[in-house]
N, C-alpha and C. Protein backbone atom coordinates (compact mmCIF):
# COMPACT_ATOMS: atom_id res chain seq x y z
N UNK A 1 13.36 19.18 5.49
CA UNK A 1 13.24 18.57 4.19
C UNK A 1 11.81 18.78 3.69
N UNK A 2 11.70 19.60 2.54
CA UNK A 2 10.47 19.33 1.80
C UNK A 2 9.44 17.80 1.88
N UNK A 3 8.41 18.19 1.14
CA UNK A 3 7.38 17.08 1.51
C UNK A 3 7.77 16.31 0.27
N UNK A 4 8.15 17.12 -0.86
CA UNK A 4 8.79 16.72 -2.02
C UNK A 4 9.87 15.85 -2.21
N UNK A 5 10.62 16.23 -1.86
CA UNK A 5 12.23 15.42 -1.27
C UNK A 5 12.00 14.66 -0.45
N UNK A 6 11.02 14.40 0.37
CA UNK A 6 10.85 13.34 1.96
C UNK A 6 10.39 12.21 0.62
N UNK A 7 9.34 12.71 0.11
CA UNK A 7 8.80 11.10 -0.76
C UNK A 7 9.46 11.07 -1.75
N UNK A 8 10.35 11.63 -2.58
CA UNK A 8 11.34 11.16 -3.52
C UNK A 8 12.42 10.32 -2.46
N UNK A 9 12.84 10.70 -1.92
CA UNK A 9 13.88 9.53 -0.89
C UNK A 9 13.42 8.57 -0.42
N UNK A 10 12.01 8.47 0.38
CA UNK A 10 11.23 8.05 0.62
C UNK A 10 10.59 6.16 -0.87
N UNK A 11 10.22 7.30 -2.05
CA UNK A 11 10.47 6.22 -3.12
C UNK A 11 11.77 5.63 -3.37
N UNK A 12 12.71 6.29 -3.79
CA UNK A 12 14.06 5.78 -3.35
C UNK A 12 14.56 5.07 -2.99
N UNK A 13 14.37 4.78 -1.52
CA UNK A 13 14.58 3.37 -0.02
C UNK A 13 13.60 2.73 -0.42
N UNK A 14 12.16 2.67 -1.26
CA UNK A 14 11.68 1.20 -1.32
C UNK A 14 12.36 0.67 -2.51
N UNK A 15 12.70 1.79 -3.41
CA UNK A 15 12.86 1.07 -4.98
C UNK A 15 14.22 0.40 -4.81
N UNK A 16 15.10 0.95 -3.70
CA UNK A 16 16.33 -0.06 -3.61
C UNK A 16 16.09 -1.23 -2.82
N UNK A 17 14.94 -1.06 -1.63
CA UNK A 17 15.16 -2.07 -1.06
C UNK A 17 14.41 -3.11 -1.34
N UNK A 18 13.63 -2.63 -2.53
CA UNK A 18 12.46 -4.03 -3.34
C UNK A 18 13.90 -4.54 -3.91
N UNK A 19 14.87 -4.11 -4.86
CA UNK A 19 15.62 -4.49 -5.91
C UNK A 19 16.92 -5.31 -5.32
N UNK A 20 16.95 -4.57 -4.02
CA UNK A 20 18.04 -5.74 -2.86
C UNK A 20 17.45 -7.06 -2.33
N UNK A 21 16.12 -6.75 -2.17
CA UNK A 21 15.46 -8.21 -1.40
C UNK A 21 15.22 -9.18 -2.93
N UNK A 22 14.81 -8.42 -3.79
CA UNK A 22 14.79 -9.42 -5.19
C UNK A 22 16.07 -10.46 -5.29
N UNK A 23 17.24 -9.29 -5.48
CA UNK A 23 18.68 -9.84 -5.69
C UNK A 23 19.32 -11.05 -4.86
N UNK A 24 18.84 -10.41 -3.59
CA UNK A 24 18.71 -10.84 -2.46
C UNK A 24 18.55 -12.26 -2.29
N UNK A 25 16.72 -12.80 -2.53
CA UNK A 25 16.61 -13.76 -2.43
C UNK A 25 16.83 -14.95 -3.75
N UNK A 26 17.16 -13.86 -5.15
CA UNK A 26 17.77 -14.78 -5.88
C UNK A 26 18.76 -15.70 -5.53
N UNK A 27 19.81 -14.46 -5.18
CA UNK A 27 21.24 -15.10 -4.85
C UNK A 27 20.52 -16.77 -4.19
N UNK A 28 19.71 -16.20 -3.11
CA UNK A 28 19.72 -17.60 -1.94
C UNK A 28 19.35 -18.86 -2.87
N UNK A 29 18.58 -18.44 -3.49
CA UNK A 29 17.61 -19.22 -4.50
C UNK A 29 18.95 -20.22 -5.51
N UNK A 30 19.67 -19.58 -5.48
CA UNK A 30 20.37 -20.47 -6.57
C UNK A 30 21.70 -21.16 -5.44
N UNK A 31 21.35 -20.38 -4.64
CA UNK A 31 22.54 -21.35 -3.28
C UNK A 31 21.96 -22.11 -2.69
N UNK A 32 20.18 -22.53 -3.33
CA UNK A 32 19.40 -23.48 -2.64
C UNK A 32 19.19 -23.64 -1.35
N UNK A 33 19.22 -22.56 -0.89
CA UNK A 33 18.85 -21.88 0.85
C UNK A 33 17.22 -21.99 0.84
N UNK A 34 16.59 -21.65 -0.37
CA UNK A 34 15.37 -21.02 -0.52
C UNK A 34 14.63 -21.34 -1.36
N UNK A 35 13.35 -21.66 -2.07
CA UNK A 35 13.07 -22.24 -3.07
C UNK A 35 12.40 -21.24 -3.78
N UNK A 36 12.03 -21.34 -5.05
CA UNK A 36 11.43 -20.16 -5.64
C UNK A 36 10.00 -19.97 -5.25
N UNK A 37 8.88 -20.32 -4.92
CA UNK A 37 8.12 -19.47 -3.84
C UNK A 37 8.50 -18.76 -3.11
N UNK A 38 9.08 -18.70 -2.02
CA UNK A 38 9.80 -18.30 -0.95
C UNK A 38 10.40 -17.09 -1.38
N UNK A 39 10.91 -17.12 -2.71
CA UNK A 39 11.39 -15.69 -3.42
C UNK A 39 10.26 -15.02 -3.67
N UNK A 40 9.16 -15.97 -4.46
CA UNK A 40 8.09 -15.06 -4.25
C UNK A 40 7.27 -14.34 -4.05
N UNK A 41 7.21 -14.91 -2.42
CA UNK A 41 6.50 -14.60 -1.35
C UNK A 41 6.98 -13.40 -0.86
N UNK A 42 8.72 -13.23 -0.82
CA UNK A 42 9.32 -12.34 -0.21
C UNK A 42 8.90 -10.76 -1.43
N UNK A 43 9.34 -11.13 -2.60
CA UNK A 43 9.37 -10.16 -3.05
C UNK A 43 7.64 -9.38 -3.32
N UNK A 44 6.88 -10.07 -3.68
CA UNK A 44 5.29 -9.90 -3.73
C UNK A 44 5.23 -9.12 -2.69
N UNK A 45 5.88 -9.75 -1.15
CA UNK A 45 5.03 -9.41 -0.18
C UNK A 45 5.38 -8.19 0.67
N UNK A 46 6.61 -7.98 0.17
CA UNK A 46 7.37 -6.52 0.23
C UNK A 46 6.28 -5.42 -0.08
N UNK A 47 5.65 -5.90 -1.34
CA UNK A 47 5.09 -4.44 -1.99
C UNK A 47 3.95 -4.06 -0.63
N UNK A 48 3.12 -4.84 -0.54
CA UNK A 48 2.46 -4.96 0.82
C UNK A 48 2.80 -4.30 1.46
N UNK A 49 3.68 -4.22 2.26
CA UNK A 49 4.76 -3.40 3.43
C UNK A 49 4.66 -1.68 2.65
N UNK A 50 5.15 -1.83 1.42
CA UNK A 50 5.02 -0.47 1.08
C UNK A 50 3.96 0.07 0.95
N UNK A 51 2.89 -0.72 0.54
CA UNK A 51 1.54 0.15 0.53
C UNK A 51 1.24 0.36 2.02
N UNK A 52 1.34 -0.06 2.82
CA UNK A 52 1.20 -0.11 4.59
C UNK A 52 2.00 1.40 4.99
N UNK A 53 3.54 1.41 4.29
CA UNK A 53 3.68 2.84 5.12
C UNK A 53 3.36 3.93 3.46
N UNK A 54 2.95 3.45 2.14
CA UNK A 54 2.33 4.90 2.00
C UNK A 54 1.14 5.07 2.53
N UNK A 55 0.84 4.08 2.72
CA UNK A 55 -1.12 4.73 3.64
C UNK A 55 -0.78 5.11 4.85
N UNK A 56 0.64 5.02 6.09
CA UNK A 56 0.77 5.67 7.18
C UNK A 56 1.11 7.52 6.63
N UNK A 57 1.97 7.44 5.56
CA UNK A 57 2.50 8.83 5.86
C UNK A 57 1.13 9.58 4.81
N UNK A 58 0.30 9.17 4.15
CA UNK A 58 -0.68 9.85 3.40
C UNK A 58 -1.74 10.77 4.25
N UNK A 59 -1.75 10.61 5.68
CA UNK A 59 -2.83 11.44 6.51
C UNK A 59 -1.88 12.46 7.07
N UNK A 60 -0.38 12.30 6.87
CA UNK A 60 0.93 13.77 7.50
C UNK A 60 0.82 14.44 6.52
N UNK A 61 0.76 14.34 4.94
CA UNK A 61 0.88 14.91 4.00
C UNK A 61 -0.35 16.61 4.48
N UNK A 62 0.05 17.74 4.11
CA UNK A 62 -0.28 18.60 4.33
C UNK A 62 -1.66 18.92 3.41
N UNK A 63 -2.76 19.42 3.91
CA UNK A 63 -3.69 18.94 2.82
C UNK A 63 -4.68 20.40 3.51
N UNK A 64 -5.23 21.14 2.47
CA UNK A 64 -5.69 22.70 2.10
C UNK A 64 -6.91 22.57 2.84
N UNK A 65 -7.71 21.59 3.22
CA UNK A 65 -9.21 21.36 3.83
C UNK A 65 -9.05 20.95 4.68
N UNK A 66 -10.60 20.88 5.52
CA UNK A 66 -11.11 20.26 6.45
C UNK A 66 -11.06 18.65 5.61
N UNK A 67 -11.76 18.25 4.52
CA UNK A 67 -12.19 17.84 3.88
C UNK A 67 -11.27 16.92 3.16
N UNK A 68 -10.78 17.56 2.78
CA UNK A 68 -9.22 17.16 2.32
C UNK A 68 -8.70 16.02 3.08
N UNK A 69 -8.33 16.82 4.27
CA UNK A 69 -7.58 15.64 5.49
C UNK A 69 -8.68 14.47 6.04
N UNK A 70 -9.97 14.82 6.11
CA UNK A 70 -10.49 13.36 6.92
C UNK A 70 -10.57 12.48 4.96
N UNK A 71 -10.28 12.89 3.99
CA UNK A 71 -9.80 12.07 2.88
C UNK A 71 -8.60 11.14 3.23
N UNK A 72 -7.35 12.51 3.53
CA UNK A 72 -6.12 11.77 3.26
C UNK A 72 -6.25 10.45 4.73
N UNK A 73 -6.97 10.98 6.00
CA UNK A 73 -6.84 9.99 6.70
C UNK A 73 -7.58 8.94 6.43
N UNK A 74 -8.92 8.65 5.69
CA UNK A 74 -9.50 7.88 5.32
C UNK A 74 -8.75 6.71 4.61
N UNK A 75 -7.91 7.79 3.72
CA UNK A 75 -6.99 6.82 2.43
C UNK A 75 -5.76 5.84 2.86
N UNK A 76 -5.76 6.61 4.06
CA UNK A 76 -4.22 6.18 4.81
C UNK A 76 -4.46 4.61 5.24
N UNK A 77 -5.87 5.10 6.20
CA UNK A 77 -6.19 3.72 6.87
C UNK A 77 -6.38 2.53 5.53
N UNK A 78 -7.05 3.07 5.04
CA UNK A 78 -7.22 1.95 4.01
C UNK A 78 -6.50 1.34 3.37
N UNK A 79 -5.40 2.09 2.84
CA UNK A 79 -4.52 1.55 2.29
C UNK A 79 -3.40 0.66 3.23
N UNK A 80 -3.12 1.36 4.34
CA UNK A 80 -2.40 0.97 5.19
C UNK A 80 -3.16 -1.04 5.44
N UNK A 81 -4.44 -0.77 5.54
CA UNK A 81 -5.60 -1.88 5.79
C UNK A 81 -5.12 -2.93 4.92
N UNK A 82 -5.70 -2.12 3.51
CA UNK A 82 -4.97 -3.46 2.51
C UNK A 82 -3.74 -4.18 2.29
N UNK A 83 -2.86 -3.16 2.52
CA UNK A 83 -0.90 -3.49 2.47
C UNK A 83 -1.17 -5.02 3.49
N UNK A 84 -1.68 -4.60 4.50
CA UNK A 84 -1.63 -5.59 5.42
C UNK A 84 -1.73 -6.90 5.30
N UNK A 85 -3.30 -6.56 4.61
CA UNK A 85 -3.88 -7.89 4.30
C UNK A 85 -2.97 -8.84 3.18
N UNK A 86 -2.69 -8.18 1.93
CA UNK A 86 -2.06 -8.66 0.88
C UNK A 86 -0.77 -9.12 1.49
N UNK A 87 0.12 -8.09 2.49
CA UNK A 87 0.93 -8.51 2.96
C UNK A 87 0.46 -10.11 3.35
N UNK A 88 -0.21 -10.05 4.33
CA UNK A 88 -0.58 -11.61 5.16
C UNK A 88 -0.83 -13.02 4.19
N UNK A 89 -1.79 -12.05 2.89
CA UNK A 89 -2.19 -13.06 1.98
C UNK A 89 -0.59 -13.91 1.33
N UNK A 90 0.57 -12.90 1.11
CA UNK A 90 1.49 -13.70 0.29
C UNK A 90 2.68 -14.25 1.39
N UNK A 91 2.14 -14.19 2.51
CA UNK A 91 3.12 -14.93 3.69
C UNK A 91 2.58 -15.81 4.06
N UNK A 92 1.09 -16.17 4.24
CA UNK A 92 0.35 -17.74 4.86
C UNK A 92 -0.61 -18.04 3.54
N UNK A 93 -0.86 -17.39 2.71
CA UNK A 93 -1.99 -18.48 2.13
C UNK A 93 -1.14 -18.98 1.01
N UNK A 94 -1.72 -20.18 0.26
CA UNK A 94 -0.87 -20.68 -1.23
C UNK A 94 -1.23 -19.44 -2.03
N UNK A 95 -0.26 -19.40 -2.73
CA UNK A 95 0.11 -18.73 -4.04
C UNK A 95 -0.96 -18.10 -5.05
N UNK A 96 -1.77 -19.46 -5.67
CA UNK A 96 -3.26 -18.97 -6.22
C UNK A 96 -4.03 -18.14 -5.00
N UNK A 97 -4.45 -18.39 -4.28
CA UNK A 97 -5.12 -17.69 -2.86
C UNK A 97 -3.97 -16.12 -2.62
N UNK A 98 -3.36 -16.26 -2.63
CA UNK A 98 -2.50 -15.16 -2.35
C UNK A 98 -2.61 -14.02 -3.52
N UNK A 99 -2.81 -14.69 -4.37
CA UNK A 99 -3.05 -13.87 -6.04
C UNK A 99 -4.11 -13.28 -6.30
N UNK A 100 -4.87 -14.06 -5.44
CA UNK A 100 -6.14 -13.45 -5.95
C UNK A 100 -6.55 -12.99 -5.07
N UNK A 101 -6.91 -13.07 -3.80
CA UNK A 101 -7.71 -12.30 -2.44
C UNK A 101 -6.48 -11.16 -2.16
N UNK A 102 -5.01 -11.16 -2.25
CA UNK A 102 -4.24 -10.40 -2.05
C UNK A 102 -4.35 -8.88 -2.77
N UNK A 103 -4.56 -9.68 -3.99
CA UNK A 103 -5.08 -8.59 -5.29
C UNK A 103 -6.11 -7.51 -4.78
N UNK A 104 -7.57 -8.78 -4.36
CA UNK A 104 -8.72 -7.95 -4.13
C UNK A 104 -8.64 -6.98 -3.00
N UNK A 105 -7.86 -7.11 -1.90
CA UNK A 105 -7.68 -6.63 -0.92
C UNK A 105 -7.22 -5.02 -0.97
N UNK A 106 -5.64 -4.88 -1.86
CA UNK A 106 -5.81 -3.81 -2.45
C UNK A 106 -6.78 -3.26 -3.68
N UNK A 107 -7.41 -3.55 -4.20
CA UNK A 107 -8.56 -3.44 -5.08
C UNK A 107 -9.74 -2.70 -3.89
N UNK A 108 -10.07 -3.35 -2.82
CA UNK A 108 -10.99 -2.99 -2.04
C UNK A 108 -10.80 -1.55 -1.49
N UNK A 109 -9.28 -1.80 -0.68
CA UNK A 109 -9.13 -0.57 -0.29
C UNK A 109 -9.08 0.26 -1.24
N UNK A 110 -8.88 0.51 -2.87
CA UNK A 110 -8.86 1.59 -3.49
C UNK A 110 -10.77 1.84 -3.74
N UNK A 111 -11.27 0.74 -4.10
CA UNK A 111 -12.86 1.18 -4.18
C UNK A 111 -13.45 1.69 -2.99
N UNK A 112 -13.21 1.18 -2.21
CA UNK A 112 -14.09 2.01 -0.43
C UNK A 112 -13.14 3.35 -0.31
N UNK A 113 -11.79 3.72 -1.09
CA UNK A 113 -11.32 5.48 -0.79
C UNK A 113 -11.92 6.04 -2.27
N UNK A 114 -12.67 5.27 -3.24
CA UNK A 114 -13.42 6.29 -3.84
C UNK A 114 -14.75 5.95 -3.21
N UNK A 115 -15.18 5.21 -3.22
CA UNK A 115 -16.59 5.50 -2.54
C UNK A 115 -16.93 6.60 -1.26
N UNK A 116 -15.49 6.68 -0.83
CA UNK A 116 -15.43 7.61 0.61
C UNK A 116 -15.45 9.12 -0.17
N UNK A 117 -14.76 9.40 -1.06
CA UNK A 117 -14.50 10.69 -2.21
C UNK A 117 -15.79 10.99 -2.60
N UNK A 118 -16.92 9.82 -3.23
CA UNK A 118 -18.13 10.19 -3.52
C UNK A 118 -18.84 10.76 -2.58
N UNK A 119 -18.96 9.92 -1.19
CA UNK A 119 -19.50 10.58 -0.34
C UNK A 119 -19.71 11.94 0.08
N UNK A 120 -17.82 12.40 0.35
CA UNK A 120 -18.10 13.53 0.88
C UNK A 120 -18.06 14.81 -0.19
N UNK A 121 -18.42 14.22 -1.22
CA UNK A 121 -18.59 15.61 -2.33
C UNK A 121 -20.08 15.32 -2.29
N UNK A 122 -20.51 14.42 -2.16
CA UNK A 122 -22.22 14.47 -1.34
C UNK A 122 -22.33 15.47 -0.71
N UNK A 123 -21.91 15.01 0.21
CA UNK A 123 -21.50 16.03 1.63
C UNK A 123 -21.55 17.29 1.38
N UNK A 124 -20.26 17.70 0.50
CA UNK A 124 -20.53 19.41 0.47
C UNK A 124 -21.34 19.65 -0.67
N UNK A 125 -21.45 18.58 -1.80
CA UNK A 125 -22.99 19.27 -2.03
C UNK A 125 -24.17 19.50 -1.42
N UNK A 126 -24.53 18.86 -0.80
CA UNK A 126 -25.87 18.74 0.23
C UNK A 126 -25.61 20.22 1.37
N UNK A 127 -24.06 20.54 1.84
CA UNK A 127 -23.75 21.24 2.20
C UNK A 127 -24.37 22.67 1.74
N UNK A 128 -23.52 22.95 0.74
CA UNK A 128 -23.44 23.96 -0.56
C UNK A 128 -24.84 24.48 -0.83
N UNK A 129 -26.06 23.63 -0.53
CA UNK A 129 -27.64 23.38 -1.22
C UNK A 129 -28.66 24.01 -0.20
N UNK A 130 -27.43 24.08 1.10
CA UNK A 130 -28.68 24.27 2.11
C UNK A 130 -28.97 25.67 2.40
C-alpha cells in the first residue's frame, strides 16, 4: 500500500472512529449512563490519541534527507509528546484546566518543531558558509 493510501485510510479509521465515540457517548448520555463531561472528556480526548499516533507514524514517512528525517523524527516525538499530555489533561484535570494547558501542550509541541526547523536551517547554513 502506498504511503498515500496508508494515511488516507489511516484518516479514515480516526474520522469514523472520532464520529462513533461522539455518537457513541451521546447515545449513553441520554440513557444517563454518562454525564455530559464525560462525553466531553471522551470525545476531546480522543483527538489526543490521534495526535499521539500521527507523531508515531511521522518519523516512517519516507523523507529525501539526512535532514529531513532527524525533522520528521523530531516532529514525531513531539507531537506524539503533546497528544499525550492533552490526552492526560482532558482525562484527570477539570475542564477549564484541561482547556487550557491541554491546548498549550499541543501549541508547545508545534512551537519547539519550528524552533527545531529554525535550527537546523542554521545548521546547513553555517554548514553551506564553511
Amino acid at each position: 500500500m502506498s504511503n498515500t493510501t496508508e494515511g488516507l485510510a489511516r484518516g479514515l479509521f480516526w474520522a469514523g472512529s472520532i464520529i462513533l465515540l461522539a455518537l457513541g457517548a451521546t447515545f449513553a448520555r441520554q440513557a444517563g449512563y454518562i454525564d455530559q463531561d464525560t462525553v466531553l472528556r471522551l470525545v476531546l480526548g480522543i483527538n489526543g490519541i490521534m495526535l499521539a499516533d500521527i507523531g508515531n507514524r511521522a518519523p516512517k514517512i519516507v523523507a529525501p534527507t539526512a535532514i529531513a528525517r532527524r525533522l520528521t523524527r523530531f516532529a514525531g516525538w513531539s507531537t506524539v509528546i503533546s497528544g499525550l499530555i492533552y490526552t492526560g489533561f482532558w482525562i484527570f484535570a477539570p475542564i477549564s484546566v484541561a482547556l487550557i494547558f491541554g491546548t498549550g501542550a499541543v501549541a508547545l509541541g508545534v512551537i519547539a518543531t519550528l524552533a527545531y526547523c529554525l535550527h537546523l536551517r542554521a545548521e546547513v547554513r553555517a554548514a553551506a558558509g564553511k
